[in-house]
Protein backbone atom coordinates (compact mmCIF):
# COMPACT_ATOMS: atom_id res chain seq x y z
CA UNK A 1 107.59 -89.28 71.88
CA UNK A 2 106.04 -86.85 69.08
CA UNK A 3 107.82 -83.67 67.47
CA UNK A 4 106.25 -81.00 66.48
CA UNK A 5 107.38 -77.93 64.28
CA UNK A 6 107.14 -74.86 66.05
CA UNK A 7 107.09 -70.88 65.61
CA UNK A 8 108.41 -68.87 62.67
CA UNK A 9 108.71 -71.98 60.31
CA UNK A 10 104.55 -72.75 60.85
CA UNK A 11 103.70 -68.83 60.92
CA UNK A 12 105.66 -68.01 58.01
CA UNK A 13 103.82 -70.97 55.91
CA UNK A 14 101.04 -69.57 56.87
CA UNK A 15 101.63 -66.12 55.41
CA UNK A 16 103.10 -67.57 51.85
CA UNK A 17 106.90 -66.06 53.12
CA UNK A 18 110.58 -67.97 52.77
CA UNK A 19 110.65 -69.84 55.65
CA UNK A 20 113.71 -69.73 57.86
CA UNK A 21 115.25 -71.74 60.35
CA UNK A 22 112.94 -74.90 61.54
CA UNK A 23 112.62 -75.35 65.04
CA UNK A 24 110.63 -78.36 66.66
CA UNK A 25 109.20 -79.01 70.47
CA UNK A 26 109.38 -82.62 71.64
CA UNK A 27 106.92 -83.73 73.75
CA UNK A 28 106.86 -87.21 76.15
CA UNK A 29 110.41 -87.57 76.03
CA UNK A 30 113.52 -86.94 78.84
CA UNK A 31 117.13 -85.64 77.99
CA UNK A 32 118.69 -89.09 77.81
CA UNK A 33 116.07 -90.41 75.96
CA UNK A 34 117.18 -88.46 73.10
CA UNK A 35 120.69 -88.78 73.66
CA UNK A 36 120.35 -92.13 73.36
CA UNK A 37 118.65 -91.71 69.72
CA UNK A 38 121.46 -89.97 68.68
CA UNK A 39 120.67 -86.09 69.45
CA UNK A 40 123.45 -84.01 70.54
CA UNK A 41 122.71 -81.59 73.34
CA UNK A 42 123.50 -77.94 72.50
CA UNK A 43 121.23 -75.94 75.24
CA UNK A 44 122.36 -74.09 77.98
CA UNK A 45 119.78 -72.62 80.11
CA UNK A 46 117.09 -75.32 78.72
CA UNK A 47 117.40 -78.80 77.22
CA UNK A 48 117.84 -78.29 73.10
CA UNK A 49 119.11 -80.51 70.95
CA UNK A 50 120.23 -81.43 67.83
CA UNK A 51 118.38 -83.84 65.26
CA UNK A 52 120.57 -86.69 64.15
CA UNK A 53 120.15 -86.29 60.86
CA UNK A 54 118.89 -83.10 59.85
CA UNK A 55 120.73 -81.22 62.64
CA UNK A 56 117.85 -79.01 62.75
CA UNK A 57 117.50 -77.77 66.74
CA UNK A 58 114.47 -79.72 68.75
CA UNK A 59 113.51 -78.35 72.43
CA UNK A 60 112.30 -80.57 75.16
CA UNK A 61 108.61 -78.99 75.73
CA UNK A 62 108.87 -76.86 79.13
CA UNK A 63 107.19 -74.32 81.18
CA UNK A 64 108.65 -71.26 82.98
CA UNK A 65 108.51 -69.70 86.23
CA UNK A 66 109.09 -66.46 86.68
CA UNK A 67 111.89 -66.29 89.89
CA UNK A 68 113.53 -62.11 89.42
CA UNK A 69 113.21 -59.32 87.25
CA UNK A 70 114.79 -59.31 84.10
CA UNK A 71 114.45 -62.27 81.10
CA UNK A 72 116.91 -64.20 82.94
CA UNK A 73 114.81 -64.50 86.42
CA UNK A 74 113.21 -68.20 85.21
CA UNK A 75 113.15 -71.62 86.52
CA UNK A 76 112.69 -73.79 83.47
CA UNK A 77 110.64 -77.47 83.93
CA UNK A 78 111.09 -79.41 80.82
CA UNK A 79 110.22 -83.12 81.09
CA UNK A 80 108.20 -85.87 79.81
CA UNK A 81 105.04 -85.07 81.20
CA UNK A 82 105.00 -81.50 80.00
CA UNK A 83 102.38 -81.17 77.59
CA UNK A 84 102.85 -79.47 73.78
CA UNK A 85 99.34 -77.22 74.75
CA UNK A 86 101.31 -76.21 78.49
CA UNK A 87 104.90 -75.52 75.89
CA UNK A 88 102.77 -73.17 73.50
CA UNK A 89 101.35 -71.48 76.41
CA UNK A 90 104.56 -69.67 77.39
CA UNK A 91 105.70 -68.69 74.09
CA UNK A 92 105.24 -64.52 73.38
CA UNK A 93 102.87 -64.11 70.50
CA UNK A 94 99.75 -65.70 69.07
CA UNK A 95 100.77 -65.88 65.74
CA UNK A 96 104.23 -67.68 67.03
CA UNK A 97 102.00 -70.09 69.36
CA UNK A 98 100.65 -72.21 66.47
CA UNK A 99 102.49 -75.83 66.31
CA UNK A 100 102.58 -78.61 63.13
CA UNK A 101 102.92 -82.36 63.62
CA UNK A 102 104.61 -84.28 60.93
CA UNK A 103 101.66 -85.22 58.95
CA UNK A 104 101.19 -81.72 59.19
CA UNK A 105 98.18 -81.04 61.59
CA UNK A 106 98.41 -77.91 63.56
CA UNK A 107 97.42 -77.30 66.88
CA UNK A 108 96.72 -73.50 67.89
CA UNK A 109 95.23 -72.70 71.04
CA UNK A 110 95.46 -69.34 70.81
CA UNK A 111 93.97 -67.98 67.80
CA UNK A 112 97.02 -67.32 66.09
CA UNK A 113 95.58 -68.30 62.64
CA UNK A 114 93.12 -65.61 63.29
CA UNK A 115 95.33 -63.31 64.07
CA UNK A 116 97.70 -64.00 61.21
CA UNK A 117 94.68 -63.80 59.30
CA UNK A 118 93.58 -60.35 60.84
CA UNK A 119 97.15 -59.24 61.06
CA UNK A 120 97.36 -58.26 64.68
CA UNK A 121 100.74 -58.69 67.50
CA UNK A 122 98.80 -59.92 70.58
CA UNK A 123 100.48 -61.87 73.51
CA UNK A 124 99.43 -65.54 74.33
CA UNK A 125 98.97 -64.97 78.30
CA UNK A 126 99.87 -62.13 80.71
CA UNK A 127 103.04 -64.11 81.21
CA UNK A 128 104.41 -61.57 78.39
CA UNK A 129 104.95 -59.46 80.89
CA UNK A 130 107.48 -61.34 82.84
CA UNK A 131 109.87 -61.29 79.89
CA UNK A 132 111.08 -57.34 79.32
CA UNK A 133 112.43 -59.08 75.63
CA UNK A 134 109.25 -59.59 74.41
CA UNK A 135 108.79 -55.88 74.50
CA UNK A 136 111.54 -55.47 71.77
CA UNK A 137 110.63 -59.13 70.15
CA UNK A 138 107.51 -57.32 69.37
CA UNK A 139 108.42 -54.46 67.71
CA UNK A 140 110.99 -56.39 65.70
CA UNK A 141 108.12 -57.72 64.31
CA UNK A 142 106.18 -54.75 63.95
CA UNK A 143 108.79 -53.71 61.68
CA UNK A 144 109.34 -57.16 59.68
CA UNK A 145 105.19 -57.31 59.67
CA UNK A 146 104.44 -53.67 58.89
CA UNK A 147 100.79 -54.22 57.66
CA UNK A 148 100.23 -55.81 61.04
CA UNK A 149 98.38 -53.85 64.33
CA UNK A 150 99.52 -54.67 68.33
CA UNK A 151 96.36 -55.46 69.92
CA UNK A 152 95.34 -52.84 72.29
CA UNK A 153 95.44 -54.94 75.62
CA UNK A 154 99.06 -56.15 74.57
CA UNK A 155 100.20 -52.47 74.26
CA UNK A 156 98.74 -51.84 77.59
CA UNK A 157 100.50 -54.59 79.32
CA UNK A 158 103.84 -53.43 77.36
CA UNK A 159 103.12 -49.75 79.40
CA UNK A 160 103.02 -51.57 82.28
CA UNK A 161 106.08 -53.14 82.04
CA UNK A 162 108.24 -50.19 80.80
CA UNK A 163 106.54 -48.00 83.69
CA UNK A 164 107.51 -50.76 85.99
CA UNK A 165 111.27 -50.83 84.99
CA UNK A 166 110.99 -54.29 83.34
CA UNK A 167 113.11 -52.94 80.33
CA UNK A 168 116.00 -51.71 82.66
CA UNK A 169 117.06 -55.27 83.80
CA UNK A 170 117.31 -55.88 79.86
CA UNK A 171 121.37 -56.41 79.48
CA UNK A 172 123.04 -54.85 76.71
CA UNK A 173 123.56 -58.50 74.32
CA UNK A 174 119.76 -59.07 74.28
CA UNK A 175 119.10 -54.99 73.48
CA UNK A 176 121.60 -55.05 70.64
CA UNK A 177 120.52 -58.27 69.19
CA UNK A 178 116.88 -57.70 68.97
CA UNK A 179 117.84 -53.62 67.68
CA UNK A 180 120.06 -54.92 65.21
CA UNK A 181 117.49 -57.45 63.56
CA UNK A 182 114.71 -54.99 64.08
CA UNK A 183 116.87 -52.37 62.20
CA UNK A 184 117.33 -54.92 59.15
CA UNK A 185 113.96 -55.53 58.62
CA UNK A 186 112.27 -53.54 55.79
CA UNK A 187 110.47 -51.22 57.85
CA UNK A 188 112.61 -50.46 60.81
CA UNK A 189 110.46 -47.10 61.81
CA UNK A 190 107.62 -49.86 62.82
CA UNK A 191 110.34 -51.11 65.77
CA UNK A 192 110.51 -47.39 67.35
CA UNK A 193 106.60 -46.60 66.82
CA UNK A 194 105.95 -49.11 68.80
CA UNK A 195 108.86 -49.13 71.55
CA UNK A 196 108.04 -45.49 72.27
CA UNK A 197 104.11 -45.56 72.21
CA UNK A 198 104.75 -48.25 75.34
CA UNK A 199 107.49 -45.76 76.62
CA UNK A 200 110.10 -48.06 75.82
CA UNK A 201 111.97 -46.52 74.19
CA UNK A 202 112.74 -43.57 76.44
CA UNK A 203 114.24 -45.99 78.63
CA UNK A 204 116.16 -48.08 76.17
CA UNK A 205 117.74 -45.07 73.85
CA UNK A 206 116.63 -41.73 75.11
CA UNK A 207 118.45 -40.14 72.60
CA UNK A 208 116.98 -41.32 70.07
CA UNK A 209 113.57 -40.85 71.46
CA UNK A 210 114.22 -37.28 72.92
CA UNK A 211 114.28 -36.13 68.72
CA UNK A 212 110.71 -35.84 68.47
CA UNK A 213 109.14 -32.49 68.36
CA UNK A 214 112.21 -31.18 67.60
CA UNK A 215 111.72 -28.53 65.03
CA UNK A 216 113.88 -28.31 61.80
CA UNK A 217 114.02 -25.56 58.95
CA UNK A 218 111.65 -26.24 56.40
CA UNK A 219 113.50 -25.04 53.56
CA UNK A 220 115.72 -28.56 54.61
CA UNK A 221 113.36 -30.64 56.19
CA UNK A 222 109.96 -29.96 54.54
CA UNK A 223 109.05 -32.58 57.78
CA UNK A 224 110.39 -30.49 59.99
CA UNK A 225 110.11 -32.54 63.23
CA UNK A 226 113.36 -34.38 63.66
CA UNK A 227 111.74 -37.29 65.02
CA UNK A 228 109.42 -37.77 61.85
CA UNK A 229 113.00 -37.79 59.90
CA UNK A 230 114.83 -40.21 61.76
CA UNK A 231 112.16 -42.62 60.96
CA UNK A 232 112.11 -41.63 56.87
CA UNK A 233 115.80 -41.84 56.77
CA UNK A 234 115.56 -45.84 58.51
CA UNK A 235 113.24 -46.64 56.00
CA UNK A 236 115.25 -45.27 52.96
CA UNK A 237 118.05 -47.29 54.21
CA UNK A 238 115.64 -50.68 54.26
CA UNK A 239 114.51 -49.42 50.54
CA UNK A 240 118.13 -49.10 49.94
CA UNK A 241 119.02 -52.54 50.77
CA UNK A 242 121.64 -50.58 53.11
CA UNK A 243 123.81 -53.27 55.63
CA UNK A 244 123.18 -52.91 59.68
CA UNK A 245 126.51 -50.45 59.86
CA UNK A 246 124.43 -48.15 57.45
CA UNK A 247 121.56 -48.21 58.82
CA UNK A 248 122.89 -47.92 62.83
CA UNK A 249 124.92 -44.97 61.19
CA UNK A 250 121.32 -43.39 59.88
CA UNK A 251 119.93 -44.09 63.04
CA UNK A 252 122.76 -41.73 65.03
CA UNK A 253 123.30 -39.61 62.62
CA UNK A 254 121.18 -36.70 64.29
CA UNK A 255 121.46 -37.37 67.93
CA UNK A 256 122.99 -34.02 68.29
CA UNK A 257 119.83 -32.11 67.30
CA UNK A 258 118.08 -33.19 70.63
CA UNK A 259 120.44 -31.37 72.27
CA UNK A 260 120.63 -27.74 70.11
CA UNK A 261 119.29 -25.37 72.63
CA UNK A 262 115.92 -24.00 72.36
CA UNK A 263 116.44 -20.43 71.47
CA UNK A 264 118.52 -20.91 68.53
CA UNK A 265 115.87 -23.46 67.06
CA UNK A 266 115.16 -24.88 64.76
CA UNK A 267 118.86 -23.92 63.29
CA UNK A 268 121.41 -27.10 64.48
CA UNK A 269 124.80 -25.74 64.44
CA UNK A 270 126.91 -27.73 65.64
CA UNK A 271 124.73 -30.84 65.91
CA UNK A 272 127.33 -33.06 64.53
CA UNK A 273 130.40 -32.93 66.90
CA UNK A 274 127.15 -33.86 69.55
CA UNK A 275 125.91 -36.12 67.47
CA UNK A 276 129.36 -38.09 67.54
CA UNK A 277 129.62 -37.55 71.32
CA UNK A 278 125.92 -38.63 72.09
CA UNK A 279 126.53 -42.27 69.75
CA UNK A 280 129.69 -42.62 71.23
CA UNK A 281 127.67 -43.17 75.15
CA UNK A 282 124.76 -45.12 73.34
CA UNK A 283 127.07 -47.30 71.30
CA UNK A 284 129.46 -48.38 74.62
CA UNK A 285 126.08 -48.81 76.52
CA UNK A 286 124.71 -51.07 74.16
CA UNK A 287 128.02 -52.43 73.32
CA UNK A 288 127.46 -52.43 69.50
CA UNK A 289 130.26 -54.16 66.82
CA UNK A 290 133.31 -51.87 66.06
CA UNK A 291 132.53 -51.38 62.46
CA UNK A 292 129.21 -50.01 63.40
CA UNK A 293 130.50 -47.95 65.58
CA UNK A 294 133.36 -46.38 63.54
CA UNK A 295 130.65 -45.78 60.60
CA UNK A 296 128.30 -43.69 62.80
CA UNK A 297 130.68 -41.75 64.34
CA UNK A 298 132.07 -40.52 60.52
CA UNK A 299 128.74 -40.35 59.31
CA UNK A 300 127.60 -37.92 62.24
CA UNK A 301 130.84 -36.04 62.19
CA UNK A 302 130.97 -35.42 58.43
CA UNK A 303 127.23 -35.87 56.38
CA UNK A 304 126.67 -32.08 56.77
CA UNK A 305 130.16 -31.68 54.99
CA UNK A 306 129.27 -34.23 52.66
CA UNK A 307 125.34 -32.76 51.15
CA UNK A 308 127.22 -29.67 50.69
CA UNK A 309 130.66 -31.16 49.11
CA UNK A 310 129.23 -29.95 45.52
CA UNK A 311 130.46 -27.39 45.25
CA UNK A 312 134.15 -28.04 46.70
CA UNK A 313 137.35 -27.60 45.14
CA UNK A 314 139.60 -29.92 44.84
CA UNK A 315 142.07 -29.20 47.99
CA UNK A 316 139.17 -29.34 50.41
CA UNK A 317 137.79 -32.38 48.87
CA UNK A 318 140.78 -34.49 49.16
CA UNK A 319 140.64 -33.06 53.06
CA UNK A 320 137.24 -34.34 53.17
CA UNK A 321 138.35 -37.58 51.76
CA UNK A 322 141.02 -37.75 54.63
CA UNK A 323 138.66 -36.63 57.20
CA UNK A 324 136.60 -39.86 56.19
CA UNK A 325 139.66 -41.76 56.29
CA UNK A 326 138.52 -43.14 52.66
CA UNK A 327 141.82 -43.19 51.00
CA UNK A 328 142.46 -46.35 53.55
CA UNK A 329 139.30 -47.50 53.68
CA UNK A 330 137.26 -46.69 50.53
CA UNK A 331 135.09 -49.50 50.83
CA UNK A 332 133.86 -48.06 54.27
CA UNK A 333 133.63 -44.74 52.44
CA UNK A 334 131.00 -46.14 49.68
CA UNK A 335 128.95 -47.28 53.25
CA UNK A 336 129.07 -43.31 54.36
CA UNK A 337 128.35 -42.00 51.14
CA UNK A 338 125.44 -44.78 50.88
CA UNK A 339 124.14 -43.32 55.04
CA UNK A 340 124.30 -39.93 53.41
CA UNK A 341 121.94 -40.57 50.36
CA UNK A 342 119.22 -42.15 52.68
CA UNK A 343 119.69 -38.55 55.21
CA UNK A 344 119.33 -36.60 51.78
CA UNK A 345 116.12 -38.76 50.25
CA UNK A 346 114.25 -39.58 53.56
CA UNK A 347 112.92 -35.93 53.93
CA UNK A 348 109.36 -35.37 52.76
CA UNK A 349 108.86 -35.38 49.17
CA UNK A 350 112.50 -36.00 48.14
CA UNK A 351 112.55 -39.70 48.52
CA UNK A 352 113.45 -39.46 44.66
CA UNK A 353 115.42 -37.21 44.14
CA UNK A 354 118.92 -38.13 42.96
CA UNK A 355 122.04 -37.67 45.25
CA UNK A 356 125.31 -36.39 43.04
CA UNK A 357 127.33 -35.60 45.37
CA UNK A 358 127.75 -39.42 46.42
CA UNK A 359 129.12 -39.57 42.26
CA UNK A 360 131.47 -36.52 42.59
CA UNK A 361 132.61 -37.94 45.79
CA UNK A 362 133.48 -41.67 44.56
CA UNK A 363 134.85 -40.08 41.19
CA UNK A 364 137.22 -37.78 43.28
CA UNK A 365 138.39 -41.26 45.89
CA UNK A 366 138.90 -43.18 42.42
CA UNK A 367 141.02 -40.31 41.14
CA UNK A 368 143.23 -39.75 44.78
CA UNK A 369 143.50 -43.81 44.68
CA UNK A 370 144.86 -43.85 41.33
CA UNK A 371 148.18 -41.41 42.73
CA UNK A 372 151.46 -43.53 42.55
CA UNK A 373 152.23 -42.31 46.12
CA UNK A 374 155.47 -44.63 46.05
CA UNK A 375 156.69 -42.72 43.07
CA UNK A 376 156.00 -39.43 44.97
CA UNK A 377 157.74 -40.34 48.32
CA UNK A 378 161.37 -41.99 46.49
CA UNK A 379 160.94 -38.11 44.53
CA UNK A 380 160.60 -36.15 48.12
CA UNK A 381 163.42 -38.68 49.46
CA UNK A 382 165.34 -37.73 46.53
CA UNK A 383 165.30 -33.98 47.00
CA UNK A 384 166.05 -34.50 51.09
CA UNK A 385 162.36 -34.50 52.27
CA UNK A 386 160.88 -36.70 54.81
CA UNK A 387 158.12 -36.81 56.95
CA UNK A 388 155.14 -34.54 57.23
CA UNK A 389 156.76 -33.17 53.89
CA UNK A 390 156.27 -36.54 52.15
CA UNK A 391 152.82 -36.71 53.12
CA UNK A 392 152.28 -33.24 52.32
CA UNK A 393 153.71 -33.74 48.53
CA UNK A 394 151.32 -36.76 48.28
CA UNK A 395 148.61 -34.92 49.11
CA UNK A 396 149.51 -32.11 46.96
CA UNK A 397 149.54 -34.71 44.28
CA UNK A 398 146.21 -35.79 44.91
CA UNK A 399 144.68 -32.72 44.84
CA UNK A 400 146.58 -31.53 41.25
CA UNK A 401 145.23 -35.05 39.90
CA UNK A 402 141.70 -34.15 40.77
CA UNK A 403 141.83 -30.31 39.34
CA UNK A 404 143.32 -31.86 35.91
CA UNK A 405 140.55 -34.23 36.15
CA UNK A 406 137.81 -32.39 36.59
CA UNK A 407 138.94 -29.78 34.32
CA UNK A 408 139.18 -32.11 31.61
CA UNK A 409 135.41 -33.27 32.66
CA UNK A 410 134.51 -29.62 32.18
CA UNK A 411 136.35 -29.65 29.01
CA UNK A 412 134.54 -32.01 27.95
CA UNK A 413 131.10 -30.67 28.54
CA UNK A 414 131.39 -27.60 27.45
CA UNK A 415 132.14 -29.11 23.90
């Protein structure tokens, strides 16, 4: 029996990054061999197991045979005669088919130290193509590995698949797990280059990919395709160091505008009510978490409101603050504000430019928070009101506690 380290841990090494999890293949051994060395099975659809000691996860070396459409169509052979060269033969990528003994010798097959070294995305075998995840696998790392091409032939095959309707037996858990970690990395516009030059992407979120070549005005969007945008904002919200609700909310954001119809272009009224009706479909189909959800739908809804909340007075302000619902949730608030900023500073040229209206706004939520609204309700109680009156007077309060402070602000200044 021999183990052997393989995938992210040996190609990250290579590249001088943090590695990550350590996973190892183990070759010339059988299920209850290991058991009996004190490995705890964990795998479902394959043999995996747990090391003993370090707990780390160790794979019985296997091949795959392709049985339906879909990445769940496979009969899986794992067993002792399986070789490690036959286990790194199915994996996706060159650069994640290299493998490390313990004394650390590698063994690599496939040329994935020269592609490492020539920083290209090519597939092992033209057994990619019987895995539709390896489509999205791949532009994950497109976006973690920005610097890096995808070989010409593997974009080809990646065509072929989409135009075959590979992608469409992809079930929602796999889409939204490989999105999700492709929208964390620090280039996320990488992931959709590359998902919608192999058509992809139509297929997976045509929403998203029906906003390019969408015209904007200029005097807002010096970029003026929508499209082009989309992909500026993402990256802002990598630069940012924004959280996965942010950046799914940047993402949806502007769905609407591939919907505006074309003889009012490029002017979007109205984009975000269809904005917030377009995420709503995209998030049930992909079945994304609730908090990402909510956060979308108030950024789409509300960021027009918010880039031009600078000049607001103080009733409509505290309306916007309710609209948000940030009086009950102001740490979700700080997450819109924080979507807004990265729709502001991913146009062209204005990636540094500061956004104050994300200030005036938190300043104004501070301010409404700091309303004793207890104090107010036993006063409307005490004069006979209840209801929609109380919540009226506490609004009412709100709003008079932002006018004093803000005039005081301008007091201030103007000293």
């Amino acid at each position: 029996m021999k183990r052997f380290l393989v995938g992210g841990a040996v190609r990250d090494r290579l590249l001088g990054r943090p590695a990550g999890d350590r996973d190892w293949v183990v070759v010339g051994a059988s299920p209850d061999e290991l058991v009996k060395l004190g490995y705890t099975p964990v795998g479902r659809d394959f043999p995996v197991f747990l090391h003993p000691e370090t707990k780390e996860e160790c794979a019985l070396a296997r091949t795959e045979r392709k049985t339906a459409p879909g990445y769940r169509g496979f009969v899986v052979h794992a067993a002792p005669d399986v070789t490690l060269e036959e286990d790194l033969a199915r994996r996706d990528l060159t650069i994640n088919a290299i493998a490390q003994d313990e004394s650390g010798q590698l063994t690599d097959p496939h040329g994935g130290q020269r592609d490492l070294n020539d920083k290209v995305l090519r597939h092992v075998s033209p057994a990619f193509s019987e895995d539709p995840v390896r489509i999205l696998r791949l532009a994950r790392f497109a976006a973690r590995f920005d610097d890096f091409t995808v070989a010409p032939e593997t974009l080809a095959l990646m065509r072929d698949m989409a135009e075959a309707g590979e992608v469409d037996h992809l079930v929602p858990e796999r889409v939204w797990q490989e999105l999700s970690r492709g929208l964390m990395e620090s280039k996320p516009s990488r992931m959709f280059e590359v998902l919608r030059d192999c058509g992809a992407l139509a297929r997976l979120l045509p929403e998203v990919e029906r906003l390019w070549g969408v015209p904007q005005r200029a005097d807002h969007h010096p970029e003026v395709d929508t499209g082009v945008h989309l992909m500026m904002v993402l990256d802002m919200s990598a630069r940012l160091n924004a959280d996965l609700p942010v950046r799914y909310a940047c993402l949806c954001h502007d769905l609407g505008k591939g919907t505006t119809p074309e003889h009012v272009l490029p002017r979007h009224i109205g984009h975000e009510e269809r904005s917030a009706r377009l995420l709503k479909g995209m998030s049930e189909r992909l079945r994304a978490p609730v908090d990402c959800r909510e956060l979308a739908d108030v950024v789409a809804r509300e960021h027009g409101n918010i880039h031009r909340s600078g000049d607001l007075k103080a009733a409509p302000t505290v309306r916007l603050l309710e609209r948000c619902d940030a009086i009950r949730k102001p740490q979700r608030f700080k997450q819109v504000l924080l979507a807004c900023e990265c729709d502001a500073r991913g146009r062209l040229g204005m990636d540094e430019q500061p956004y104050p209206q994300a200030v005036r706004l938190q300043a104004a939520l501070d301010i409404a928070l700091s309303v004793d609204t207890a104090k107010v309700a036993k006063k409307c109680m005490e004069a006979g009101k209840q209801g929609p009156a109380v919540g009226k007077a506490i609004q009412d309060a709100r709003v008079t506690a932002i006018e004093i402070a803000w005039a005081k602000s301008r007091a201030e200044n103007d000293q």
